[in-house]
Protein backbone atom coordinates (compact mmCIF):
# COMPACT_ATOMS: atom_id res chain seq x y z
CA UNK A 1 -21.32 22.52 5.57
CA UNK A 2 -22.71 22.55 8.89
CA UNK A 3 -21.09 24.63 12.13
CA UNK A 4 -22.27 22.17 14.95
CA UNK A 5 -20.77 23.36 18.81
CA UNK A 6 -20.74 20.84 21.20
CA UNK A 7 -20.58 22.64 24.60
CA UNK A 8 -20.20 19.97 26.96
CA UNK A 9 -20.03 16.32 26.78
CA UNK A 10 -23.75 15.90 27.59
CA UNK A 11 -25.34 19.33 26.26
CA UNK A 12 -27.51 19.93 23.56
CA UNK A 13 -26.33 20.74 19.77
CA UNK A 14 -26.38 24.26 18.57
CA UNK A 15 -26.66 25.02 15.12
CA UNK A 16 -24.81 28.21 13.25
CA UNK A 17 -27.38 30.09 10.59
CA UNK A 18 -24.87 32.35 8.88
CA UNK A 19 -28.10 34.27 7.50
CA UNK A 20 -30.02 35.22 10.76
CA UNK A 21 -26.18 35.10 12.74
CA UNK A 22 -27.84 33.24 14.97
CA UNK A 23 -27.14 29.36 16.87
CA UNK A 24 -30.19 27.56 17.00
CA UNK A 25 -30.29 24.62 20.05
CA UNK A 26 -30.85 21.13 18.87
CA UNK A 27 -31.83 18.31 21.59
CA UNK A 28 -29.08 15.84 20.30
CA UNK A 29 -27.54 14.28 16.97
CA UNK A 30 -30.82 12.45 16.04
CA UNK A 31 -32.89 15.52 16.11
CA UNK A 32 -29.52 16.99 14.35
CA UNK A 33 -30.49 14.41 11.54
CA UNK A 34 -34.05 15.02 11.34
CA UNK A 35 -34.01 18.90 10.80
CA UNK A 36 -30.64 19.25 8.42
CA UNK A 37 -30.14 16.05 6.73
CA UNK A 38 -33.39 15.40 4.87
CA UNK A 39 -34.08 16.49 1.81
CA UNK A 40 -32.52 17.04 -1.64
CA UNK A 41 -30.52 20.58 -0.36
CA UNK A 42 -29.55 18.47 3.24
CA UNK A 43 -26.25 19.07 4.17
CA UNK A 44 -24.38 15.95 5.12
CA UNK A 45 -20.69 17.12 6.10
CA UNK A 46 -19.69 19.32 9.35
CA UNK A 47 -17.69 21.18 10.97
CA UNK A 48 -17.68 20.38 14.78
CA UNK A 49 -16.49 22.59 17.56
CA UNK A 50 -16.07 20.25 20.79
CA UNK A 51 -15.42 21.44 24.34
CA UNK A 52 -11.88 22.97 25.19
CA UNK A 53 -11.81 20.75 28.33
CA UNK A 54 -11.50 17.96 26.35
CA UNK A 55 -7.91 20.10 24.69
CA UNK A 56 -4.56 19.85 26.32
CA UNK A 57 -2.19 22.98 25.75
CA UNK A 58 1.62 23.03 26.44
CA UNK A 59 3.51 26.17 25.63
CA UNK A 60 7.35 25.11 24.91
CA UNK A 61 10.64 27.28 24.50
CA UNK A 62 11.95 24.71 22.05
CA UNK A 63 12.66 26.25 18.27
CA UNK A 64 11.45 25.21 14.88
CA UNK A 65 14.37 22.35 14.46
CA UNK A 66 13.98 21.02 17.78
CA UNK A 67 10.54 20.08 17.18
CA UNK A 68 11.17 19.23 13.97
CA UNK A 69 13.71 16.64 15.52
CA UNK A 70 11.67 15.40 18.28
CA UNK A 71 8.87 14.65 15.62
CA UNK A 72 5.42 13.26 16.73
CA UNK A 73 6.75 10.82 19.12
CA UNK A 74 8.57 13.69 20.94
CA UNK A 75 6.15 16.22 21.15
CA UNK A 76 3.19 13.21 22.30
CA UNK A 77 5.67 12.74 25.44
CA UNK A 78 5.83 16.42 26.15
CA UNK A 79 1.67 15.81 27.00
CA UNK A 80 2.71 13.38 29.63
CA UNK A 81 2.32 15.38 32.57
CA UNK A 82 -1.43 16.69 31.96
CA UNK A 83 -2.51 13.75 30.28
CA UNK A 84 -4.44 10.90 31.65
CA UNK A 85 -5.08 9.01 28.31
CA UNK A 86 -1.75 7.33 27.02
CA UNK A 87 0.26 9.53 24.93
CA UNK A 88 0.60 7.56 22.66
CA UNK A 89 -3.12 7.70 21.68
CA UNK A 90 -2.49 11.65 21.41
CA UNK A 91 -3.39 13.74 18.24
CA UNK A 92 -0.81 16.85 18.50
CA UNK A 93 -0.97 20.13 16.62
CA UNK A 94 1.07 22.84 16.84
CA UNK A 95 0.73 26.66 16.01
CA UNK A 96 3.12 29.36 15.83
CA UNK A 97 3.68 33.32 16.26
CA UNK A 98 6.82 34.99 17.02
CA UNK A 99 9.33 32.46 17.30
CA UNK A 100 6.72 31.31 20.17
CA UNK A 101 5.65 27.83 19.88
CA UNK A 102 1.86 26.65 21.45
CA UNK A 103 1.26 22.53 21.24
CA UNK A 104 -2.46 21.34 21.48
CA UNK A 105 -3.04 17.47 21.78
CA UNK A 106 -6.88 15.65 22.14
CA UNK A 107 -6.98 12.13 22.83
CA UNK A 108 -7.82 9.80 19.36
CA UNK A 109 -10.55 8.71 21.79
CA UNK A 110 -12.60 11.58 21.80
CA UNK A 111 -11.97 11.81 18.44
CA UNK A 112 -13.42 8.42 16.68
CA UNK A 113 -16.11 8.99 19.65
CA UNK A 114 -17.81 12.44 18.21
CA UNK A 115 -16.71 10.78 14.72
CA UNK A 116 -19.12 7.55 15.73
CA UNK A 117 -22.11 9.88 16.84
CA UNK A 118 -22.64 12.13 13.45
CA UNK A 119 -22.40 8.50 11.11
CA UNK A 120 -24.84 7.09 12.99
CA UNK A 121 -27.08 9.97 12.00
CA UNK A 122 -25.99 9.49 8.28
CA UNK A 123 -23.01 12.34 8.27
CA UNK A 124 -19.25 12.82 8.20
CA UNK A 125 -17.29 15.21 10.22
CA UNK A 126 -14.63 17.16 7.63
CA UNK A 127 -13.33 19.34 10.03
CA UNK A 128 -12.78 19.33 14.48
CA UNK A 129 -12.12 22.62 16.09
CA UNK A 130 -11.65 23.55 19.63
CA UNK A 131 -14.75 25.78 20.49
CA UNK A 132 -12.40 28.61 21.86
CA UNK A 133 -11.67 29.59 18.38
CA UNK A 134 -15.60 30.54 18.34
CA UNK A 135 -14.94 33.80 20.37
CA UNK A 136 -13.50 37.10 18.72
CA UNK A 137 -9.44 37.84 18.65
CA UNK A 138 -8.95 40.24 21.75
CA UNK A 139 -8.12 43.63 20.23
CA UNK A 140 -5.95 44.35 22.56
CA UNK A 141 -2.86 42.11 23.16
CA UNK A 142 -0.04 41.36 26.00
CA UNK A 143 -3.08 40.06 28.54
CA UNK A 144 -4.35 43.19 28.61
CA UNK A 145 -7.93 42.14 27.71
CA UNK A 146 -9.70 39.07 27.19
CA UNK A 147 -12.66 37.86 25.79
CA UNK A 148 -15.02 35.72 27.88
CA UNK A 149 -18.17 33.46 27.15
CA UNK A 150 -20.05 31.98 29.73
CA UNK A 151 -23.54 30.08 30.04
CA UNK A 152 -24.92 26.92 32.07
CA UNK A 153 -22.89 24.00 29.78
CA UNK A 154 -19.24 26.07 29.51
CA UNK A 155 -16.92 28.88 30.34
CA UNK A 156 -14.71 29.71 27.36
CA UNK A 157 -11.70 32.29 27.64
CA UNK A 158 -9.64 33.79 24.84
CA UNK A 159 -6.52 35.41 25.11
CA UNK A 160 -4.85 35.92 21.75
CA UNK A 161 -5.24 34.59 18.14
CA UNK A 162 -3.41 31.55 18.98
CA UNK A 163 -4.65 30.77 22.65
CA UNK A 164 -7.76 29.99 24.44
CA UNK A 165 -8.45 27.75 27.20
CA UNK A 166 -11.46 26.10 28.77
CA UNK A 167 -12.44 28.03 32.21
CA UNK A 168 -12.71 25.59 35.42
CA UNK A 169 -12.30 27.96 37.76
CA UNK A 170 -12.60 31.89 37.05
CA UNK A 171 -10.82 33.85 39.91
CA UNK A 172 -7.67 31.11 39.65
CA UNK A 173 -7.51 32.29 36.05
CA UNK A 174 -7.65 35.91 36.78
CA UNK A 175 -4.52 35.33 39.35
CA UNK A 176 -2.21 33.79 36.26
CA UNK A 177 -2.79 37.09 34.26
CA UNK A 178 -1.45 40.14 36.17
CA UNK A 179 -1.86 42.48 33.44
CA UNK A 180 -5.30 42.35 32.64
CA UNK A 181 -7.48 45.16 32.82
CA UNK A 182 -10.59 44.58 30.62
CA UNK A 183 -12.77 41.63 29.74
CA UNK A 184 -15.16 41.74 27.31
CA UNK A 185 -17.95 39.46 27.80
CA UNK A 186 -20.44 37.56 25.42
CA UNK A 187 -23.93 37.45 25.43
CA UNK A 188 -24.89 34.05 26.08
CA UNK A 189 -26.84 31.63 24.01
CA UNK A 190 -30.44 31.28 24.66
CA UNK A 191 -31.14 28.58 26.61
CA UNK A 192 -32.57 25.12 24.85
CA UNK A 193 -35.92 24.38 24.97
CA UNK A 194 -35.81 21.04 23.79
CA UNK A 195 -36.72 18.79 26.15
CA UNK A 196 -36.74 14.44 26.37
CA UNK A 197 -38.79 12.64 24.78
CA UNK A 198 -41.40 10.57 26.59
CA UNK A 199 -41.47 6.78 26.10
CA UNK A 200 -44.38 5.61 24.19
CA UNK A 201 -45.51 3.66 27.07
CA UNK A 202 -45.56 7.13 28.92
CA UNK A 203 -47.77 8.67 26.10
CA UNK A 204 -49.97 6.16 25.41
CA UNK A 205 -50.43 6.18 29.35
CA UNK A 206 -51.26 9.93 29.12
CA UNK A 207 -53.38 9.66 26.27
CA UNK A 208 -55.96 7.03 27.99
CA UNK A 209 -55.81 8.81 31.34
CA UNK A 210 -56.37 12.04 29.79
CA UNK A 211 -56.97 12.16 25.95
CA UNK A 212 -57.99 15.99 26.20
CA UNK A 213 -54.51 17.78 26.15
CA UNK A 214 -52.57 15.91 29.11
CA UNK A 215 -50.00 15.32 27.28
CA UNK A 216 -49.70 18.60 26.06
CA UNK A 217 -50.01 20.53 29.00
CA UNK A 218 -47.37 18.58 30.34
CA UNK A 219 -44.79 19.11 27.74
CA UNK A 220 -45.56 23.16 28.01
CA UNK A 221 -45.07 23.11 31.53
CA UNK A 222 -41.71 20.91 31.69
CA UNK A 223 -40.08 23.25 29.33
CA UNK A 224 -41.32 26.26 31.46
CA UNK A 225 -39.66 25.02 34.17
CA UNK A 226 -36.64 24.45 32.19
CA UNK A 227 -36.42 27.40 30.53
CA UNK A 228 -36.84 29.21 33.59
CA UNK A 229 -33.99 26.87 35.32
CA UNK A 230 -31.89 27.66 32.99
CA UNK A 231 -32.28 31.49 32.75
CA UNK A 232 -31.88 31.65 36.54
CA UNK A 233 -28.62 30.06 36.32
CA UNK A 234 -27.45 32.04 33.77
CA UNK A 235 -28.25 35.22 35.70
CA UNK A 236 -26.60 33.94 38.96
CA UNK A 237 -23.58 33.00 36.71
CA UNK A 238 -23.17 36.38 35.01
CA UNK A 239 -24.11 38.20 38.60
CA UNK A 240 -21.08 36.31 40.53
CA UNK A 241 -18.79 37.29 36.85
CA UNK A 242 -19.69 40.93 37.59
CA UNK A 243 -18.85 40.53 40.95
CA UNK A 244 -15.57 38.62 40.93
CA UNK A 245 -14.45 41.36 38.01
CA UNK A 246 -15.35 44.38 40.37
CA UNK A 247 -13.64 43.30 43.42
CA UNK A 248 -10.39 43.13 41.09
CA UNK A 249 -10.93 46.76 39.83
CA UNK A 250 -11.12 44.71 35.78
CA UNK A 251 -13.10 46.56 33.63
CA UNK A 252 -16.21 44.51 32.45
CA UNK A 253 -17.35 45.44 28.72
CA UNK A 254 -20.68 43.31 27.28
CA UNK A 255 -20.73 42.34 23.74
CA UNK A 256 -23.76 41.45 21.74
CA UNK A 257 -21.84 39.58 19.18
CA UNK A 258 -21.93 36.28 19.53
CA UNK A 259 -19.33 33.31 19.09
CA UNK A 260 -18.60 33.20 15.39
CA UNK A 261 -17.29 30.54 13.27
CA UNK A 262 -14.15 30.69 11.55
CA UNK A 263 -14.59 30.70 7.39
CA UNK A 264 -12.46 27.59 6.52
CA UNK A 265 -12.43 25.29 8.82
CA UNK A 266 -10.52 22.74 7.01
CA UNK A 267 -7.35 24.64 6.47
CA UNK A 268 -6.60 25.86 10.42
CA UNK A 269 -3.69 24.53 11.85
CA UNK A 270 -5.78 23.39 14.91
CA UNK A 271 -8.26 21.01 12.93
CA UNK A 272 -7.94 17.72 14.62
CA UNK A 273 -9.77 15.79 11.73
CA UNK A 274 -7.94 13.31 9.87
CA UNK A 275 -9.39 11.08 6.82
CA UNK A 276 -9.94 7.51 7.40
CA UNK A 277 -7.51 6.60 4.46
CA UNK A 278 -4.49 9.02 5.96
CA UNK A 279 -5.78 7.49 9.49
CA UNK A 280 -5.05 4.07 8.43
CA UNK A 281 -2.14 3.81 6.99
CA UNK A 282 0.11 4.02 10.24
CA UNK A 283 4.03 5.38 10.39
CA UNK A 284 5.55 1.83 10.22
CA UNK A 285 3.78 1.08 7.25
CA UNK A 286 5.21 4.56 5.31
CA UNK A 287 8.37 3.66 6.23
CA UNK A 288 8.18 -0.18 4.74
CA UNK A 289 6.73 1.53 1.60
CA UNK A 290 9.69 4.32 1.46
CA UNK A 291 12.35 1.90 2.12
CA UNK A 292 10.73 -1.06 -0.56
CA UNK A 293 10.41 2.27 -3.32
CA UNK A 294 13.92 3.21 -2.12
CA UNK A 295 15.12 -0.70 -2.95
CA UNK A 296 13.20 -1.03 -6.37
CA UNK A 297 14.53 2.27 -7.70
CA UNK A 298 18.10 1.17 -6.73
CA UNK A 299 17.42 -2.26 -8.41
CA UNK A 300 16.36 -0.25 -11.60
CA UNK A 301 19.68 2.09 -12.10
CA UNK A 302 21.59 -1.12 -11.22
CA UNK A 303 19.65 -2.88 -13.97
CA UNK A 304 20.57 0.38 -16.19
CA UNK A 305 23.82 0.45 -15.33
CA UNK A 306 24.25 -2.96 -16.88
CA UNK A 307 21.86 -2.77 -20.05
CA UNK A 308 24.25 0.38 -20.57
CA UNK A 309 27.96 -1.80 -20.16
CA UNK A 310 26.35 -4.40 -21.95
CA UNK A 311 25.57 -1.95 -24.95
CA UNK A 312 29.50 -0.95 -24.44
CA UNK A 313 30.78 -4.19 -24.81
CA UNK A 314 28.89 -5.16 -27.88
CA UNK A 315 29.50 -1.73 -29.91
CA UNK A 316 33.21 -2.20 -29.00
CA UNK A 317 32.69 -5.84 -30.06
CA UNK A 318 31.27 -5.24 -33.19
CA UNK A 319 33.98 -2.40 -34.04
CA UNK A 320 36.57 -4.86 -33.13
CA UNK A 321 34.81 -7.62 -35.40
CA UNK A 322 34.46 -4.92 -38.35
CA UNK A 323 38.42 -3.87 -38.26
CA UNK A 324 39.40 -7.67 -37.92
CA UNK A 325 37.47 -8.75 -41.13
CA UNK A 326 38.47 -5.46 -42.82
CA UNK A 327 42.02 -6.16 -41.70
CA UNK A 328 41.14 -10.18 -43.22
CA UNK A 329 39.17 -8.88 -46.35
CA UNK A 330 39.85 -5.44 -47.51
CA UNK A 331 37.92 -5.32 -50.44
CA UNK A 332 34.57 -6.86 -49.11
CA UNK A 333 31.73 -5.28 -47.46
CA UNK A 334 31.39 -6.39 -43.95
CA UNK A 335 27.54 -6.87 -42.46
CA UNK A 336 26.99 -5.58 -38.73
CA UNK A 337 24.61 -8.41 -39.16
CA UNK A 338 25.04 -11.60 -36.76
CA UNK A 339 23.87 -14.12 -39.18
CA UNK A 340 24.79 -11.91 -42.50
CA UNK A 341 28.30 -12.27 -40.88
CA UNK A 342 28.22 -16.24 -40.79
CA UNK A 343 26.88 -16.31 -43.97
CA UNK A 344 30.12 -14.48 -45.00
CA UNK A 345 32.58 -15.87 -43.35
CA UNK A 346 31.57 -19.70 -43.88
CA UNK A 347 32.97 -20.47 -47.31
CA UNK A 348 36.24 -18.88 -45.87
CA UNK A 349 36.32 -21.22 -43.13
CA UNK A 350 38.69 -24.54 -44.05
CA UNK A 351 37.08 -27.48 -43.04
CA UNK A 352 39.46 -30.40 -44.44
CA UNK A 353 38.99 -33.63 -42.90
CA UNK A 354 42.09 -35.19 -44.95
CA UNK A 355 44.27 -33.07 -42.91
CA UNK A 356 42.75 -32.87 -40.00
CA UNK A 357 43.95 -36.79 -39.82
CA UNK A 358 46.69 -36.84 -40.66
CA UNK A 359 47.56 -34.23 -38.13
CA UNK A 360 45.83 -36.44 -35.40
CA UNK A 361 48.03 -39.44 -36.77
CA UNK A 362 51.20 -37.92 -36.63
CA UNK A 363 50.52 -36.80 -32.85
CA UNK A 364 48.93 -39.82 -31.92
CA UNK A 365 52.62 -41.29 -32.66
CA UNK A 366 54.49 -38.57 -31.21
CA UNK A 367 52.63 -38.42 -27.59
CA UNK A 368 53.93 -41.55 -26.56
CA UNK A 369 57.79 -40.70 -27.04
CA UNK A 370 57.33 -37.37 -25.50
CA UNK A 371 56.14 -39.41 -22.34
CA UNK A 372 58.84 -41.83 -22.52
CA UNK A 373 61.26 -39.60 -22.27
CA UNK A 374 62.85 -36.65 -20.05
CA UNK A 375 60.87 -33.90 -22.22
CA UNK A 376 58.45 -31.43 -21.09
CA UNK A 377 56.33 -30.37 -24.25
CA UNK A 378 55.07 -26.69 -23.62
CA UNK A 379 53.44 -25.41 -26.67
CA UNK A 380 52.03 -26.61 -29.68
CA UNK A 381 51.69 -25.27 -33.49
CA UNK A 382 49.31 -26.57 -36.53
CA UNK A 383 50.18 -25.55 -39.70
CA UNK A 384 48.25 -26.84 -43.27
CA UNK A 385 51.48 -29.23 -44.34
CA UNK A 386 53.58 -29.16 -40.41
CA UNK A 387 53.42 -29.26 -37.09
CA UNK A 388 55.45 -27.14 -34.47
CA UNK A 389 55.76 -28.28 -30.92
CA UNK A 390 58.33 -26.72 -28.16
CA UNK A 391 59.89 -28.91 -26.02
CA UNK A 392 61.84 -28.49 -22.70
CA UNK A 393 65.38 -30.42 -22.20
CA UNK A 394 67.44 -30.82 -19.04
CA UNK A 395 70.41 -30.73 -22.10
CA UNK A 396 70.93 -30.22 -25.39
CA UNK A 397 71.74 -33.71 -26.43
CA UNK A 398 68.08 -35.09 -24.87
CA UNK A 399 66.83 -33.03 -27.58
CA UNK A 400 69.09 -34.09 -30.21
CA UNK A 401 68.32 -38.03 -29.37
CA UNK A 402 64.64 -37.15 -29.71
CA UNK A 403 64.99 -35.67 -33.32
CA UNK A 404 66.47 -38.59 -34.34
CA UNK A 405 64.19 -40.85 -32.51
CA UNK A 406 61.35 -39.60 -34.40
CA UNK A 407 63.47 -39.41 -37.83
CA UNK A 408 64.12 -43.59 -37.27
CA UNK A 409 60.46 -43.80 -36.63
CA UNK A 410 59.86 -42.43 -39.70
CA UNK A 411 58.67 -38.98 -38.73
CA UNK A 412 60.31 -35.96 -40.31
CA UNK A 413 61.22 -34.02 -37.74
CA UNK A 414 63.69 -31.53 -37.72
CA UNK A 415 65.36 -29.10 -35.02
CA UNK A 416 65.09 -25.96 -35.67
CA UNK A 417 66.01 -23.46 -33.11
CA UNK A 418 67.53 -24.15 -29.57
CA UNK A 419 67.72 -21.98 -26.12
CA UNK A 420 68.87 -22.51 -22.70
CA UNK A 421 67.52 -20.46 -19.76
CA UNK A 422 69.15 -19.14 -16.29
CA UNK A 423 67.95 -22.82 -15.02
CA UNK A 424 70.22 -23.99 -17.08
CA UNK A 425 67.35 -26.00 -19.08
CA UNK A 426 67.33 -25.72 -22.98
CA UNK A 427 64.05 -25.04 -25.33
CA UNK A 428 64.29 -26.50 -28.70
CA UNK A 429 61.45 -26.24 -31.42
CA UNK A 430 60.82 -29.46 -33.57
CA UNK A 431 58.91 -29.22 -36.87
CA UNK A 432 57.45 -32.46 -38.59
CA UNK A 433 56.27 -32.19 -41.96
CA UNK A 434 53.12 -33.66 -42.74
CA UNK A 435 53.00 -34.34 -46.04
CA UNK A 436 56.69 -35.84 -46.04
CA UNK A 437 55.37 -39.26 -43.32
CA UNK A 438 54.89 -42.05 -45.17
CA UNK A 439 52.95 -43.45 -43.32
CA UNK A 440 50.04 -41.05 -43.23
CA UNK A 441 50.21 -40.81 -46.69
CA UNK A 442 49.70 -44.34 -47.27
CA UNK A 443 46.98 -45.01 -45.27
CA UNK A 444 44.48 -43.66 -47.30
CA UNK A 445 46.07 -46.50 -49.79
CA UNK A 446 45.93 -49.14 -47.60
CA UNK A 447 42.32 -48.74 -46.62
């Protein structure tokens, strides 16, 4: 993996060599390409630092629950002060120490932007630091002592582990730290000596004005000039530092380490780099997903639930089936078996068609007196050789007259048991024997 710092929008590329220690100064993301990402050992993936200018920082009082409660909405509208992008286009990160809470938002802009620039060049940012983090941890804490980077592109300032700031304007910062005493200040980069390439109409220009070296001689002296720019304003900016620190009576210690890059990138809680396939899949659509996973699990234990009552039912069926053939057959072996059972109970079935007649006949000739007269029939019993029916009577001699109604018809019928009720109604039973009517006996004869 790569360490890439991006100083400024517009500055050139430096590039960490963890071997030498050293950044080496890159003109831009195509020369990036050219000199890292060719070859069988090129590395393809980095780790970008981008300006802290482009970071917002809000430190809030609220605890752990109450930003757990605003959630990601919340803490984008806590931004909306300091930030000119819409919040709601606001990547937020938050870091801890102390019960102290520190909230760090960049704009998704800015983001898909430096995101854009390294695939153009054929590689993939896997992790997007604020370049603060770069400088050493102050030894030193409670803004006693800082640590300070300066050069022509940026001004970064480090106060603690957990806070660092882009520098705008130096003496307003020293005002909002009353405590400090020291800064410790970090040798700059050297300055870039890369310098624009000239458009081939320029150099073909040069070359048939001058073929002897024009072109050459012009290069060397445009990055002499540049170089010597840029060391000049480097001096003046360190000479004005010195200065601005002495008038305040802050001591001014020089370091010759330079900004270092943190060892896994990835993991810190400030990494502002999120995969395309997390990226894409936005909060509305989690929540469908959660709430259709919630609905199919429910539909499963409710489909459980019943498989399991319907297994119930049909064990207690079949127990009841078992003890009512036992009951029926005591000495036969009864089959749990569906059709083993209507194999068995089929010859025990009677299925006599002689009787089944003459039962219809006999009723077919009782229906129509019940309906002629007063009676209410209410139940009805077949028996092999009888039938049973109840009837209901406004008096006991209605059902008296009807017994003998059917007995001159020449139905057998006899009254066998009679009740009256609180409503003063009476219940009699009437049995007819079957085999005793005459005239279903003789019909098979007279067919």
């Amino acid at each position: 993996m790569l360490h890439v710092w991006l100083r400024a929008q517009h500055s050139p590329l430096a590039v960490w060599h963890a071997d030498t220690k050293q950044w080496q100064s890159v003109g831009g993301w195509q020369q990036l390409y050219d000199i890292y990402n060719k070859g069988k050992n090129s590395d393809r993936t980095l780790c970008l630092y981008f300006p802290s200018s482009h970071l917002l920082q809000v430190d809030t009082e609220l605890n752990a629950a109450q930003l757990k409660q605003l959630g990601n909405t919340g803490k984008q509208y806590l931004f909306e002060e300091t930030s000119l992008a819409p919040v709601e286009q606001l990547a937020v990160r938050q870091i801890s120490h102390a019960n102290m809470y520190h909230l760090y938002a960049l704009a998704q802009n800015d983001i898909e932007m430096w995101e854009q620039s390294a695939t153009l060049v054929g590689m993939s940012i896997s992790a997007l630091l604020p370049d603060f983090l770069l400088l050493p941890i102050p030894e030193e804490g409670a803004g006693q002592q800082v640590v300070l980077y300066q050069d022509e592109y940026t001004a970064l300032l480090r106060q603690s582990p957990r806070q660092g700031l882009a520098v705008s304007y130096l003496p307003l910062i020293i005002e909002r730290l009353p405590h400090l005493s020291e800064v410790c200040l970090l040798s700059a980069l050297p300055p870039s000596d890369q310098t624009p390439i000239d458009s081939p109409v320029d150099v073909f220009t040069d070359m048939v004005d001058n073929p002897a070296d024009l072109m050459v001689n012009s290069r060397v002296a445009l990055q002499g000039s540049t170089l010597e720019s840029a060391k000049a304003a480097e001096a003046q900016i360190a000479t004005e530092t010195a200065a601005l620190l002495a008038e305040q009576q802050i001591l001014l210690t020089p370091l010759s380490t330079p900004p270092t890059p943190i060892e896994t990138p990835e993991r810190h809680a400030l990494n502002f780099f999120v995969k395309s396939s997390d990226s894409k899949l936005s909060p509305y659509l989690r929540v469908a997903m959660m709430v259709a996973l919630s609905a199919l699990v429910l539909q499963v234990a409710a489909d459980g639930l019943q498989v399991y009552r319907y297994n119930t039912a049909a064990n207690a069926t079949q127990t009841a089936v078992a003890a009512q053939y036992q009951s029926w057959f005591p000495n036969e072996r009864f089959d749990t078996s569906r059709t083993k059972l209507q194999v068995q109970m089929q010859p025990k079935l009677r299925s006599d068609s002689q009787e089944s007649a003459s039962h219809l006949a006999v009723l077919a000739r009782i229906s129509p007196l019940i309906k002629q007269s007063s009676l209410q029939a209410q139940a009805l019993v077949m028996e092999p050789t009888a039938l049973s029916f109840t009837l209901i009577a406004p008096d006991r001699g209605s059902l008296d007259q009807f017994a003998s109604t059917l007995t001159s018809q020449g139905i057998p019928a006899n009254l066998a048991r009679v009740d009256s009720n609180e409503q003063g109604q009476f219940t009699g039973q009437i049995t007819v024997s079957i085999a005793d009517d005459p005239t279903v006996t003789n019909s098979p004869t007279q067919s």
